[in-house]
Protein backbone atom coordinates (compact mmCIF):
# COMPACT_ATOMS: atom_id res chain seq x y z
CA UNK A 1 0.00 0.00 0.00
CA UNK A 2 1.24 3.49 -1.06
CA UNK A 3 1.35 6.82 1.48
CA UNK A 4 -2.29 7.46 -0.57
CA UNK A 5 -3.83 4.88 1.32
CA UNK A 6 -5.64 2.87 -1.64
CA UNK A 7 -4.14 0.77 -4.70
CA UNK A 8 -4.82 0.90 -8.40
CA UNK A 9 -7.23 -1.72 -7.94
CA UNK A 10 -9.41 -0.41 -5.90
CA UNK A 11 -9.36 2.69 -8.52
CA UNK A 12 -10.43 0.13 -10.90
CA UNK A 13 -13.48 -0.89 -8.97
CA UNK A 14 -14.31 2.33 -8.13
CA UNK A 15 -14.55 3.27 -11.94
CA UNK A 16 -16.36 0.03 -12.58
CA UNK A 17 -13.71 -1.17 -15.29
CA UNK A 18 -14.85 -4.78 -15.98
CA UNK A 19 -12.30 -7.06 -15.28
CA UNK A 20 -11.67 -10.34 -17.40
CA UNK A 21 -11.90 -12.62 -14.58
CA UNK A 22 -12.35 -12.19 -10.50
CA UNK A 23 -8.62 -11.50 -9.13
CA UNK A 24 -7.58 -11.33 -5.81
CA UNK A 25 -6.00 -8.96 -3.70
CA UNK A 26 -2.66 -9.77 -4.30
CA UNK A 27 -2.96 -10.67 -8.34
CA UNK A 28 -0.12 -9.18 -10.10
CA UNK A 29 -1.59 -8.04 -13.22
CA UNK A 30 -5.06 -8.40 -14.59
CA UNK A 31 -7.04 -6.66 -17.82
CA UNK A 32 -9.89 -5.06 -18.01
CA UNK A 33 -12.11 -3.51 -20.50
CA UNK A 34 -10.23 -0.34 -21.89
CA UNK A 35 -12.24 2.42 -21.19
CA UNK A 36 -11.31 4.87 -23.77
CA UNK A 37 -11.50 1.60 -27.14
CA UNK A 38 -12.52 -0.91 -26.17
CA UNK A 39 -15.60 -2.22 -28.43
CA UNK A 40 -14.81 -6.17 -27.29
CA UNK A 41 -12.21 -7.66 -25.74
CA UNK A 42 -10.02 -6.77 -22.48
CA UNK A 43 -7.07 -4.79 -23.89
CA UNK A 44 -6.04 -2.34 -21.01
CA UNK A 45 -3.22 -4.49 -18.78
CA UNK A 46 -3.17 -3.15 -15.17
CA UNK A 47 0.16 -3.93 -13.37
CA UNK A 48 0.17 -3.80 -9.37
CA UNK A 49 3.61 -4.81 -8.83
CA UNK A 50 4.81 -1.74 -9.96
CA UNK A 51 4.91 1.21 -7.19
CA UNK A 52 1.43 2.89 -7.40
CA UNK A 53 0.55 1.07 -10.00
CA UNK A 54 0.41 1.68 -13.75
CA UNK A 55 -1.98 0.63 -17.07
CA UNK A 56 -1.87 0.18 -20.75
CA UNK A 57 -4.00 -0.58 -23.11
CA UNK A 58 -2.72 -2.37 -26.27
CA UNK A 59 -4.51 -1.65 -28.30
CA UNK A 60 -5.09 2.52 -28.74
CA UNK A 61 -1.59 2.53 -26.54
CA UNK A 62 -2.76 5.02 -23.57
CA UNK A 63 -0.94 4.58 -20.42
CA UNK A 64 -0.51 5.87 -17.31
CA UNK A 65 -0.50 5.72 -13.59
CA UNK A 66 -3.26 5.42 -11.16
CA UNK A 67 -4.36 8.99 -11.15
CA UNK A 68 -3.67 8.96 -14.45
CA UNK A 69 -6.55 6.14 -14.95
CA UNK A 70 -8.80 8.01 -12.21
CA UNK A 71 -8.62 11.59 -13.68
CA UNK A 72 -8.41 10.46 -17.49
CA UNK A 73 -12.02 8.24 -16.85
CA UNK A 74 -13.91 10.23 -13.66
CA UNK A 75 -12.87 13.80 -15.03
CA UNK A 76 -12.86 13.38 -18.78
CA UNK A 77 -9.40 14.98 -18.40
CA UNK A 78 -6.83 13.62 -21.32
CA UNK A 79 -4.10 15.73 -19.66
CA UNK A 80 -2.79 15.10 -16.00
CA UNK A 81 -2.16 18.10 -13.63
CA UNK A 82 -0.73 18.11 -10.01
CA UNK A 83 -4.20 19.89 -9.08
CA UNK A 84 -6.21 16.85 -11.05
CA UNK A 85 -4.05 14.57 -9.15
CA UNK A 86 -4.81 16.27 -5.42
CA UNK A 87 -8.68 16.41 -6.62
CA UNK A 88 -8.70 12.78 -7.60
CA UNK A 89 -7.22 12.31 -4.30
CA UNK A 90 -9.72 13.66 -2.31
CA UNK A 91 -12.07 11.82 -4.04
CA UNK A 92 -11.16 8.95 -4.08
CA UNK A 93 -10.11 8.35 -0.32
CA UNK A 94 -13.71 10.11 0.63
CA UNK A 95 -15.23 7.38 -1.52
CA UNK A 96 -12.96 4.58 0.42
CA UNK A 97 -13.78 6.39 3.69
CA UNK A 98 -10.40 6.82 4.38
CA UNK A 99 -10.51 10.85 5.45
CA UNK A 100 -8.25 13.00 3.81
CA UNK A 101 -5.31 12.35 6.46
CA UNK A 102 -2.89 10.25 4.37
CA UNK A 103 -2.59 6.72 5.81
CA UNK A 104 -0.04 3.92 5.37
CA UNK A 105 -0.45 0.17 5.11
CA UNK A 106 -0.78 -1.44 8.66
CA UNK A 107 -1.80 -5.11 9.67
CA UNK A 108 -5.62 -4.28 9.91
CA UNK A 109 -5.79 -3.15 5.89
CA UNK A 110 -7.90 -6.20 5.25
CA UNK A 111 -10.51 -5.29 8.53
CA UNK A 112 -11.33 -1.56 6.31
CA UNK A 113 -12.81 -3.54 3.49
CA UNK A 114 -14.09 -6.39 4.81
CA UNK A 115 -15.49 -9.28 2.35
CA UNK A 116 -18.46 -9.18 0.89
CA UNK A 117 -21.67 -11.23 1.99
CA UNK A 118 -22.81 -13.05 -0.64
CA UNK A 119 -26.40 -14.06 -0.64
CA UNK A 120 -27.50 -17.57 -1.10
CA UNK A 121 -28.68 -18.44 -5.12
CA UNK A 122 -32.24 -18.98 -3.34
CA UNK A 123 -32.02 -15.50 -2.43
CA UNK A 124 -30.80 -14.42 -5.68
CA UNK A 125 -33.65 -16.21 -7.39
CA UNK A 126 -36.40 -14.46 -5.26
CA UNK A 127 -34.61 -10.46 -6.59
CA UNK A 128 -34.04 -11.78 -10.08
CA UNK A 129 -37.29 -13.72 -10.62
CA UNK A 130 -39.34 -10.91 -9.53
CA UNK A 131 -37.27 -8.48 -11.72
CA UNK A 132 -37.86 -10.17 -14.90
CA UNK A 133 -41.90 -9.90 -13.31
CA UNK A 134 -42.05 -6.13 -14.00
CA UNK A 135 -44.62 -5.41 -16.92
CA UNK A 136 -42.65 -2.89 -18.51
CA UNK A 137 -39.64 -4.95 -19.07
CA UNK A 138 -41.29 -7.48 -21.00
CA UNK A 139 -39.42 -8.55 -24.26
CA UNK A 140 -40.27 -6.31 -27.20
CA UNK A 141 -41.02 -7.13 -30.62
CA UNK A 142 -37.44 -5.90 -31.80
CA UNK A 143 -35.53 -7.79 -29.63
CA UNK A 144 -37.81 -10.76 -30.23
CA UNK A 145 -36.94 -11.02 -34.04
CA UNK A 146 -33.36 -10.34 -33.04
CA UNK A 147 -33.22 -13.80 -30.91
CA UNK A 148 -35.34 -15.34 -33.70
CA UNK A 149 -32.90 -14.39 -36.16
CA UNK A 150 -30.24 -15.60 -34.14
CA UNK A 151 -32.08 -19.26 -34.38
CA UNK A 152 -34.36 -19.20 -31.38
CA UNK A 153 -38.04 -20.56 -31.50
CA UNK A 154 -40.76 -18.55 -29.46
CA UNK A 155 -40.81 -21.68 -27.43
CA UNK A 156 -37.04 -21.72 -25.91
CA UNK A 157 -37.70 -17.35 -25.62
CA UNK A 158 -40.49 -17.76 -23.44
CA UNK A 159 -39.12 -20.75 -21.12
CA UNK A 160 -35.92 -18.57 -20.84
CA UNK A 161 -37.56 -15.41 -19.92
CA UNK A 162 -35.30 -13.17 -21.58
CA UNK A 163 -36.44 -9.45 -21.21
CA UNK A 164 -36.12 -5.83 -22.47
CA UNK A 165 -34.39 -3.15 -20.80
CA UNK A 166 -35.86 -0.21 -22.61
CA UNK A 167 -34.00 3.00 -23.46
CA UNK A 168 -36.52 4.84 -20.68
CA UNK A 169 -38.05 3.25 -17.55
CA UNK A 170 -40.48 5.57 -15.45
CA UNK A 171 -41.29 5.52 -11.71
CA UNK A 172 -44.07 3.57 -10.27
CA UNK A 173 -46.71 5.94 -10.00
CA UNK A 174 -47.42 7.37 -6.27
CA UNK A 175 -43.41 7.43 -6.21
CA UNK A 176 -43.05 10.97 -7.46
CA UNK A 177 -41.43 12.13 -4.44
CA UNK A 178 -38.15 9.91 -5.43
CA UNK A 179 -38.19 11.53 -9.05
CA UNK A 180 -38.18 14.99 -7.25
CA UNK A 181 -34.79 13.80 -5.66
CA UNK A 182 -33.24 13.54 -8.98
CA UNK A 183 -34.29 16.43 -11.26
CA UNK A 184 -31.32 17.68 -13.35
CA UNK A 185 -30.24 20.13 -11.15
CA UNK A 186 -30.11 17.58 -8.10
CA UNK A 187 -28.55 14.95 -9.81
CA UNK A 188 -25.66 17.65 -10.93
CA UNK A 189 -25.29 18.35 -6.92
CA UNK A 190 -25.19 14.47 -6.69
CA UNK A 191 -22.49 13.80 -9.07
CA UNK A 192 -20.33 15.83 -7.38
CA UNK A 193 -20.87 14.01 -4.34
CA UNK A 194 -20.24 10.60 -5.91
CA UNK A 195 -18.11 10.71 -9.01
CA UNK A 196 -18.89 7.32 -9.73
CA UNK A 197 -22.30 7.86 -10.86
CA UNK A 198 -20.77 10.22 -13.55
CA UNK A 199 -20.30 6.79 -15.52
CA UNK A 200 -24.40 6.42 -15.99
CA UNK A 201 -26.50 8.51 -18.30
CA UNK A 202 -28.77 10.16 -16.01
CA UNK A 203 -32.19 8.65 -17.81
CA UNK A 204 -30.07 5.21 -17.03
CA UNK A 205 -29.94 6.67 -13.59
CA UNK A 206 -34.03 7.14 -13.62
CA UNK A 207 -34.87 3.48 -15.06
CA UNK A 208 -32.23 2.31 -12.49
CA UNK A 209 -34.42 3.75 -9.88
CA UNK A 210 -37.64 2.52 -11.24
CA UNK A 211 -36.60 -1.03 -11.28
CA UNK A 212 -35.65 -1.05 -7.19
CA UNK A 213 -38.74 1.41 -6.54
CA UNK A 214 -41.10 -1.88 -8.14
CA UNK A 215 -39.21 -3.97 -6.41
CA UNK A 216 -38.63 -2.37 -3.09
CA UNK A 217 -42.10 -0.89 -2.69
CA UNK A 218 -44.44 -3.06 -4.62
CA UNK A 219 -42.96 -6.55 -4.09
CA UNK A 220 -41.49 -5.61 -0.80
CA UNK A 221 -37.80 -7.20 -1.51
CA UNK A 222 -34.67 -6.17 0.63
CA UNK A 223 -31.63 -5.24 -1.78
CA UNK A 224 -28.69 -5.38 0.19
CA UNK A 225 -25.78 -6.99 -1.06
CA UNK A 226 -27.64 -8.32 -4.66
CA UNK A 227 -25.16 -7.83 -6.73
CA UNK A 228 -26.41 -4.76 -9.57
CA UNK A 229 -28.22 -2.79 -7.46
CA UNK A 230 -26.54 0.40 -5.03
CA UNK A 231 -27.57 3.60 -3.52
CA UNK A 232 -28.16 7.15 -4.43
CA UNK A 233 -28.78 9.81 -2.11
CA UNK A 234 -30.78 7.28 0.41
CA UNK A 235 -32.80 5.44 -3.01
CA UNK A 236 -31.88 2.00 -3.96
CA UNK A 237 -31.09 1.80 -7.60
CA UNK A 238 -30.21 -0.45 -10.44
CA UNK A 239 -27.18 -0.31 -12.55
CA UNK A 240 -29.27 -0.28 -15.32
CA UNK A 241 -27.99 -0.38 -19.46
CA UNK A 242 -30.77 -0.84 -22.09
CA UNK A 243 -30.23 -4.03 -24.23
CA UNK A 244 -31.25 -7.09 -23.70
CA UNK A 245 -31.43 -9.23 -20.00
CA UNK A 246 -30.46 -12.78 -20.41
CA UNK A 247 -31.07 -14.81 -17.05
CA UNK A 248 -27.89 -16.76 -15.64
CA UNK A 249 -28.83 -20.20 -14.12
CA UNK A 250 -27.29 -22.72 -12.12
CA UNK A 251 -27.39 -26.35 -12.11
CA UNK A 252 -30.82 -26.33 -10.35
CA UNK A 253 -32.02 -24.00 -12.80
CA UNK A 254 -31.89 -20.82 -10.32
CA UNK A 255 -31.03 -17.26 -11.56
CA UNK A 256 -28.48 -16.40 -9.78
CA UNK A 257 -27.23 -13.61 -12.18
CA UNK A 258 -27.79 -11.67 -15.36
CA UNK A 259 -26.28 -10.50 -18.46
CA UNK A 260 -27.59 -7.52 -20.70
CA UNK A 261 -26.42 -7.78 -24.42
CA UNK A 262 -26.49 -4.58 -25.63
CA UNK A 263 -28.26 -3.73 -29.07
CA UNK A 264 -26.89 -0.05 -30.05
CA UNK A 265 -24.08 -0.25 -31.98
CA UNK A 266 -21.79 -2.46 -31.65
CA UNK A 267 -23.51 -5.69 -29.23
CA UNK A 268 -21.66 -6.36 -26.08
CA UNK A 269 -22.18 -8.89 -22.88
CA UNK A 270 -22.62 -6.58 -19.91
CA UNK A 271 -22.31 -8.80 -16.61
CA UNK A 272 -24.38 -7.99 -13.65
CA UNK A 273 -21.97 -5.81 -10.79
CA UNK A 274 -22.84 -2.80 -8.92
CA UNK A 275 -18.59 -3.00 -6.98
CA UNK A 276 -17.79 0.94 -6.83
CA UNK A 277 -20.95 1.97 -5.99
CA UNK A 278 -22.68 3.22 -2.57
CA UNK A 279 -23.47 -0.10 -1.00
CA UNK A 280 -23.07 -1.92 -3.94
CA UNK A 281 -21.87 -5.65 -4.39
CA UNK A 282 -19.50 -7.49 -6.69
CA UNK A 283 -21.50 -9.67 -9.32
CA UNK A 284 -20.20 -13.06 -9.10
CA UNK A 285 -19.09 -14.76 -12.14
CA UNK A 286 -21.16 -18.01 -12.02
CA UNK A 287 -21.34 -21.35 -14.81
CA UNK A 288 -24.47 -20.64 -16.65
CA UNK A 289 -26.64 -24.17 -16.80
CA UNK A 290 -29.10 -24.00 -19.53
CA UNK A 291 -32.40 -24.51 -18.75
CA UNK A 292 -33.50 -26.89 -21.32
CA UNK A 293 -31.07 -28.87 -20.19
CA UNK A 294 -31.31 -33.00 -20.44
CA UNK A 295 -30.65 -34.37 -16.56
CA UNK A 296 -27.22 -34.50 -16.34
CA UNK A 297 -25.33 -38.20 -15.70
CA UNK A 298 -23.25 -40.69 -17.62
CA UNK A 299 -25.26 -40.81 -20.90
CA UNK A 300 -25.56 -37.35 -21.38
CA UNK A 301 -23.58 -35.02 -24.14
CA UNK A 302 -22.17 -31.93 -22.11
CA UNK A 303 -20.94 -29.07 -24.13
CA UNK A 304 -18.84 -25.79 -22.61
CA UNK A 305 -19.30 -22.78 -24.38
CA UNK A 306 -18.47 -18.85 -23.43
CA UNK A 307 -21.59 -16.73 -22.49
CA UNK A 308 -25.35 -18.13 -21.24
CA UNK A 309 -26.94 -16.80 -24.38
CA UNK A 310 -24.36 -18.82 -26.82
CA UNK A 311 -25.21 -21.72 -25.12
CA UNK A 312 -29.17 -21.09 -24.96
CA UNK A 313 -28.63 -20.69 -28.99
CA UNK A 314 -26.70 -23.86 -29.21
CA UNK A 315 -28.78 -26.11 -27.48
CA UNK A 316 -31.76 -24.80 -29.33
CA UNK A 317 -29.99 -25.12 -33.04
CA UNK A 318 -28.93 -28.57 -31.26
CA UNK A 319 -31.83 -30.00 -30.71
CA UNK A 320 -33.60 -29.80 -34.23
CA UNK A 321 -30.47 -31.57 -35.78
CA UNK A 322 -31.46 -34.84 -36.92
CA UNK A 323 -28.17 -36.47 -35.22
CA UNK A 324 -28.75 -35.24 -31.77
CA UNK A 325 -32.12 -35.04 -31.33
CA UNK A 326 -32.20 -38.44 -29.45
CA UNK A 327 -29.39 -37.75 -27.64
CA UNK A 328 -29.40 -36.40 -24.15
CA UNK A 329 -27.73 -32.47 -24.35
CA UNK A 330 -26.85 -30.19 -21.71
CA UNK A 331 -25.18 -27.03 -22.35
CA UNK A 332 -22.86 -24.77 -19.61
CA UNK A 333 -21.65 -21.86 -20.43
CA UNK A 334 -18.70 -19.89 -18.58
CA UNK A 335 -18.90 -15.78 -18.15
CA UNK A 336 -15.39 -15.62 -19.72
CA UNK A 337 -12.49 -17.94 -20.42
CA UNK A 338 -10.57 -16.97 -17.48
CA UNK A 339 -13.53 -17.23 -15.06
CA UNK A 340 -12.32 -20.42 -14.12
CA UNK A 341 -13.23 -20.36 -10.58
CA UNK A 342 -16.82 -21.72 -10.10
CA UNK A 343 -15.57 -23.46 -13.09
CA UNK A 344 -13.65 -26.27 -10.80
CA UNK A 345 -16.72 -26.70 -8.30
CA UNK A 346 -18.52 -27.56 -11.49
CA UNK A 347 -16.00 -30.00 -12.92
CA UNK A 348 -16.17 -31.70 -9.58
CA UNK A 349 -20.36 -31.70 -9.63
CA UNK A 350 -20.13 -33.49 -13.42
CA UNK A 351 -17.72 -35.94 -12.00
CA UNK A 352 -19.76 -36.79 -9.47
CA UNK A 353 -23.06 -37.15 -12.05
CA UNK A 354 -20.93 -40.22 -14.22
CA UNK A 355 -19.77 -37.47 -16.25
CA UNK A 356 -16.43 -38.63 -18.41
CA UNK A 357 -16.17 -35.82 -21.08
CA UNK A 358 -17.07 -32.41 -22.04
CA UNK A 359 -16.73 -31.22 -25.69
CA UNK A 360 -15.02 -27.64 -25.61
CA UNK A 361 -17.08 -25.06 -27.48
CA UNK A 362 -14.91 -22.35 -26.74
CA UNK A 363 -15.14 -19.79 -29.86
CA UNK A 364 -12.66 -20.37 -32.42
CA UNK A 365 -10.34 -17.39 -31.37
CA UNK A 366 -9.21 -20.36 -28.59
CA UNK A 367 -6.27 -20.90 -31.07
CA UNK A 368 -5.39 -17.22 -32.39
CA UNK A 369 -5.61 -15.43 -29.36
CA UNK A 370 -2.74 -16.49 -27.10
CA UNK A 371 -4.65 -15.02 -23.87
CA UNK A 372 -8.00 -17.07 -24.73
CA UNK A 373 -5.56 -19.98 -25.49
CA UNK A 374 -3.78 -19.95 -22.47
CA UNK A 375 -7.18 -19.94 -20.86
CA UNK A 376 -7.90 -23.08 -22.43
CA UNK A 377 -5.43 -24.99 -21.83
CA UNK A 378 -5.97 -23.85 -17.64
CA UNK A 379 -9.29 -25.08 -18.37
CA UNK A 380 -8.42 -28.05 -19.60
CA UNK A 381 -6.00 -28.87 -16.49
CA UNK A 382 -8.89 -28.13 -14.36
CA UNK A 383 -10.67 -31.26 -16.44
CA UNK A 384 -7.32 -33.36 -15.85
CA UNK A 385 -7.47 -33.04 -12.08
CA UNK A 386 -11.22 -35.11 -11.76
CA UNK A 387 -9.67 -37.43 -14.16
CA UNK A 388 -12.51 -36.08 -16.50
CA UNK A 389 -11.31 -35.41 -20.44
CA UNK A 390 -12.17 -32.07 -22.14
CA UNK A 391 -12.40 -32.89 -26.03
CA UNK A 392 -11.77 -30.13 -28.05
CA UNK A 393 -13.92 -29.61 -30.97
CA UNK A 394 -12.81 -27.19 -33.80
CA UNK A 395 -14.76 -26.02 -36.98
CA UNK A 396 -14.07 -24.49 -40.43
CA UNK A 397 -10.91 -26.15 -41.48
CA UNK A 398 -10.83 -23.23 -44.61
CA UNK A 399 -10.10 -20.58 -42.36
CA UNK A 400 -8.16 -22.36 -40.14
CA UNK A 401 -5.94 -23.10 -43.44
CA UNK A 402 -5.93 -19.99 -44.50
CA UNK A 403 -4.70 -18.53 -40.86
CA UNK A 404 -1.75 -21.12 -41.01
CA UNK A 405 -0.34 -20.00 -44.43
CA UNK A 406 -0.51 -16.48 -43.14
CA UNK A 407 1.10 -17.61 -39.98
CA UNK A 408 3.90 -19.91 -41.17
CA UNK A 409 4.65 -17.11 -43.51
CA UNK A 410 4.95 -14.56 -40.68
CA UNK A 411 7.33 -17.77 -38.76
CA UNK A 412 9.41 -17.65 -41.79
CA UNK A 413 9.97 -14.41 -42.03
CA UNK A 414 11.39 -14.05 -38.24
CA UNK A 415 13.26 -17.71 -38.73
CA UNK A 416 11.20 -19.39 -36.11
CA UNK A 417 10.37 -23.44 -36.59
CA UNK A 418 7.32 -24.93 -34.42
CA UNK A 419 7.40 -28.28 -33.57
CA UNK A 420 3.52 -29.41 -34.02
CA UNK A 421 1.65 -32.68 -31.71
CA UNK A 422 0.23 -33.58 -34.54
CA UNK A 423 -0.60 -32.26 -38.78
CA UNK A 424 -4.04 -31.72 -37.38
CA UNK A 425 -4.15 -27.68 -38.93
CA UNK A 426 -6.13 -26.62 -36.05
CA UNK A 427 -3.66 -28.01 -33.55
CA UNK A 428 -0.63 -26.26 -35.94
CA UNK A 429 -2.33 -22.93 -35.65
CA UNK A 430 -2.63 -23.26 -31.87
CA UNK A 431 0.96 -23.90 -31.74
CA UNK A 432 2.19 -21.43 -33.91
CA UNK A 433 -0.03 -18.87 -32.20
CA UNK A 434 1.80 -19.42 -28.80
CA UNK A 435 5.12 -19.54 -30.34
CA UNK A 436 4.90 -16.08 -31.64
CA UNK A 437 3.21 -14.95 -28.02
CA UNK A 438 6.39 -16.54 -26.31
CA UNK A 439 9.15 -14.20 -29.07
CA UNK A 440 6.57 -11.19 -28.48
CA UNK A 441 6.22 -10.76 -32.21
CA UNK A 442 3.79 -8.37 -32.97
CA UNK A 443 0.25 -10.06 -35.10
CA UNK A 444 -1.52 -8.82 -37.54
CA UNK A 445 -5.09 -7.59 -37.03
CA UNK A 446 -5.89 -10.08 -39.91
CA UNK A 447 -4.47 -13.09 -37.87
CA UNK A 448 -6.61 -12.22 -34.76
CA UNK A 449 -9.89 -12.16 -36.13
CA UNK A 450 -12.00 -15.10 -37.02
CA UNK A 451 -14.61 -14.97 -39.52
CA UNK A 452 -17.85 -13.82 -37.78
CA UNK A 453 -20.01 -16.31 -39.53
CA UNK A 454 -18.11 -19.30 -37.80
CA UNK A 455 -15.84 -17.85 -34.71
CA UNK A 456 -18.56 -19.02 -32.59
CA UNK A 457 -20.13 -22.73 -32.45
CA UNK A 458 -23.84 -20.60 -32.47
CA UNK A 459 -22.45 -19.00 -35.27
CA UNK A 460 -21.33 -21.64 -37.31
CA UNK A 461 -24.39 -23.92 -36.85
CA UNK A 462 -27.06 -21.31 -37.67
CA UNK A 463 -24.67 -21.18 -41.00
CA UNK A 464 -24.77 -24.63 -41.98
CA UNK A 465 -28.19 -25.24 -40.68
CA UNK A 466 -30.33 -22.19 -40.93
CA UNK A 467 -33.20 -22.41 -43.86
């Protein structure tokens, strides 16, 4: 701990940066969603080890340290000045509760932020269920066709109760009195008081507060620690992003947390958190469990996949294909391919069932990316210890072909030889992509990206087997 009194990772959570995977305390580095690029991916590196810690994104290149980070994202400030740095500062340790008497690290660090409580998945259930209850959040027509286009039947979008998050949610009515608190010119005296709610649009801010009012008021829920929801200015509120709110099961078919794929430009996964925030809790990255799911045991076909709504798509495409559709199918999907945490209880849980194998599912960039690899092949270890196989299962040999000539000419060129396991081209391209990783030779934007119509397993079956 620096003479500030907080790290760059708790700058990070205060900011809300979304981090690739859940990191401890002590992690040396970790990478989060860049803040100032990033349209997918986690390209902004944050080191610890370093002395007050320092950032970098690689892909737009910005860099700094952590005041850098707070006053670049908080303040909208591109340029750093001592007087930014003292404001950020003060904001910062009031946030923390720290005071502004500068404090050093001492034996009791870990007793000022205590762990979280984390509420049973029963509990979970009861917020979530009743959430995706609201009237006004029920799916539209829009985002209907979207999941129909995407291979869905009306059947599989009604038993998975996805719902709408509409641009504009309004207050139940009777609850004018909390709109009052947040006119424009109160929520500008708010957002000085707490910076971090500088990161919502303000009408986000309103449907945020309409969701907890229903629930708080009309179904008479408690919201502490549920991870998404905080305070402002004594009202409990929902982190709330329009798009669309996929549920997040578990085994026993609980929701015990949700994703919102945005629609508006560019579609990204948005996982459920409400860390920075007053009285806000860390969303826990959890192994989605379809719902359709066949009971799990020996006889059963388990597939892993990244994200719950990949999966939901898979197992429905799945299930009208003549070969499988007398086979027994389950579907899990993990929140990223470094959340490998809950990942091992699960592994355990299948062993247990008379489960042998899993077929990985992972999208294709498993052997272009070197981070995603890497993740893999951890995942696969995890498999190894339960004495339980992880087959992988690859896709599109023509592109894969097409990425190893590119590769092996990129090899040549820096006189580099790759010994392969096997001439399977989907195993050479793996290979190669880690040997150029380990030399830190920089790849091509053409070698990173897989072609949309088949990166992901979803993907590639609602191209071969779409009418």
């Amino acid at each position: 701990m620096n003479d500030l009194g907080f790290n760059i990772e708790q700058v990070v959570d205060l900011l809300g940066l979304e981090r690739q995977y859940n990191n401890t305390r002590n992690t040396k580095s970790f990478y989060v969603r860049c803040p100032f690029c990033d349209k997918k991916g986690y390209h902004l590196n944050v080191d610890t080890l370093v002395k007050g810690g320092v950032w970098r994104c690689v892909r737009c290149t910005r860099s700094g340290g952590m005041l850098q980070l707070y006053t670049q994202v908080a303040f909208g400030e591109k340029v750093y000045t001592k007087e930014l740095g003292r404001r950020a500062i003060a904001e910062i340790r009031k946030q923390l509760n720290l005071g502004f008497v500068k404090t050093t690290y001492n034996k009791n660090y870990n007793k000022e932020y205590p762990e979280e409580i984390v509420l049973s998945d029963e509990k979970l259930d009861k917020v979530y269920s009743a959430m995706l209850d609201i009237p006004v959040l029920r799916l539209n027509s829009e985002h209907m066709q979207n999941l129909r286009n995407r291979g869905l039947t009306d059947e599989f979008i009604k038993e998975n109760q996805y719902r709408t998050l509409p641009e504009l949610l309004y207050l139940p009515k009777g609850k004018e009195g909390t709109l009052e608190d947040f006119k424009a010119e109160k929520l500008d005296e708010l957002f000085k008081k707490r910076p971090e709610l500088k990161r919502l649009r303000k009408k986000n801010l309103i449907s945020g507060l309409a969701v907890a009012a229903y629930l708080t008021e009309i179904k008479d829920i408690n919201l502490e620690h549920v991870p998404g929801f905080f305070t402002a200015n004594g009202h409990w509120c929902f982190k709330y992003v329009p798009g669309i709110l996929i549920p997040v099961r578990n085994k026993d078919g609980l929701i015990v947390n949700l994703q919102i794929r945005t629609v508006n430009g560019h579609a990204k996964y948005i996982t459920n958190s409400s860390k920075g925030y007053e009285n806000g809790t860390t969303g826990k990255t959890r192994i989605h469990f379809c719902k359709s799911n066949a009971e799990i045991d020996g006889d059963t076909k388990v597939f892993l996949t990244e994200g719950p709504l990949k999966a939901d798509l898979c197992l429905s495409m799945m299930s009208n294909i003549p070969k499988y559709k007398n086979c027994k199918i389950a579907f899990l999907a993990v929140m990223g391919v470094n959340a490998t945490k809950e990942l091992s209880k699960t592994v355990e849980w299948l062993s247990s069932r008379g489960c042998r194998s899993v077929f990985n599912l992972l999208d294709m960039d498993k052997i272009i990316n070197p981070y995603v690899a890497n993740a893999a092949i951890k995942i696969n270890k995890l498999f190894k210890k339960s004495d339980m196989e992880l087959k992988s299962h690859f896709w599109d040999k023509e592109t894969a072909k097409s990425i190893l000539k590119k590769q092996n000419k990129l090899l040549e060129d820096n006189k580099l030889k790759v010994k392969y396991p096997n001439d399977d081209v989907f195993y050479m391209v793996l290979y190669n992509t880690l040997a150029l990783k380990k030399k830190n030779i920089i790849v091509p934007d053409e070698l990173q990206d897989w072609n949309p119509a088949t990166k992901g397993f979803d993907d590639f079956l609602q191209n071969k087997y779409a009418k």
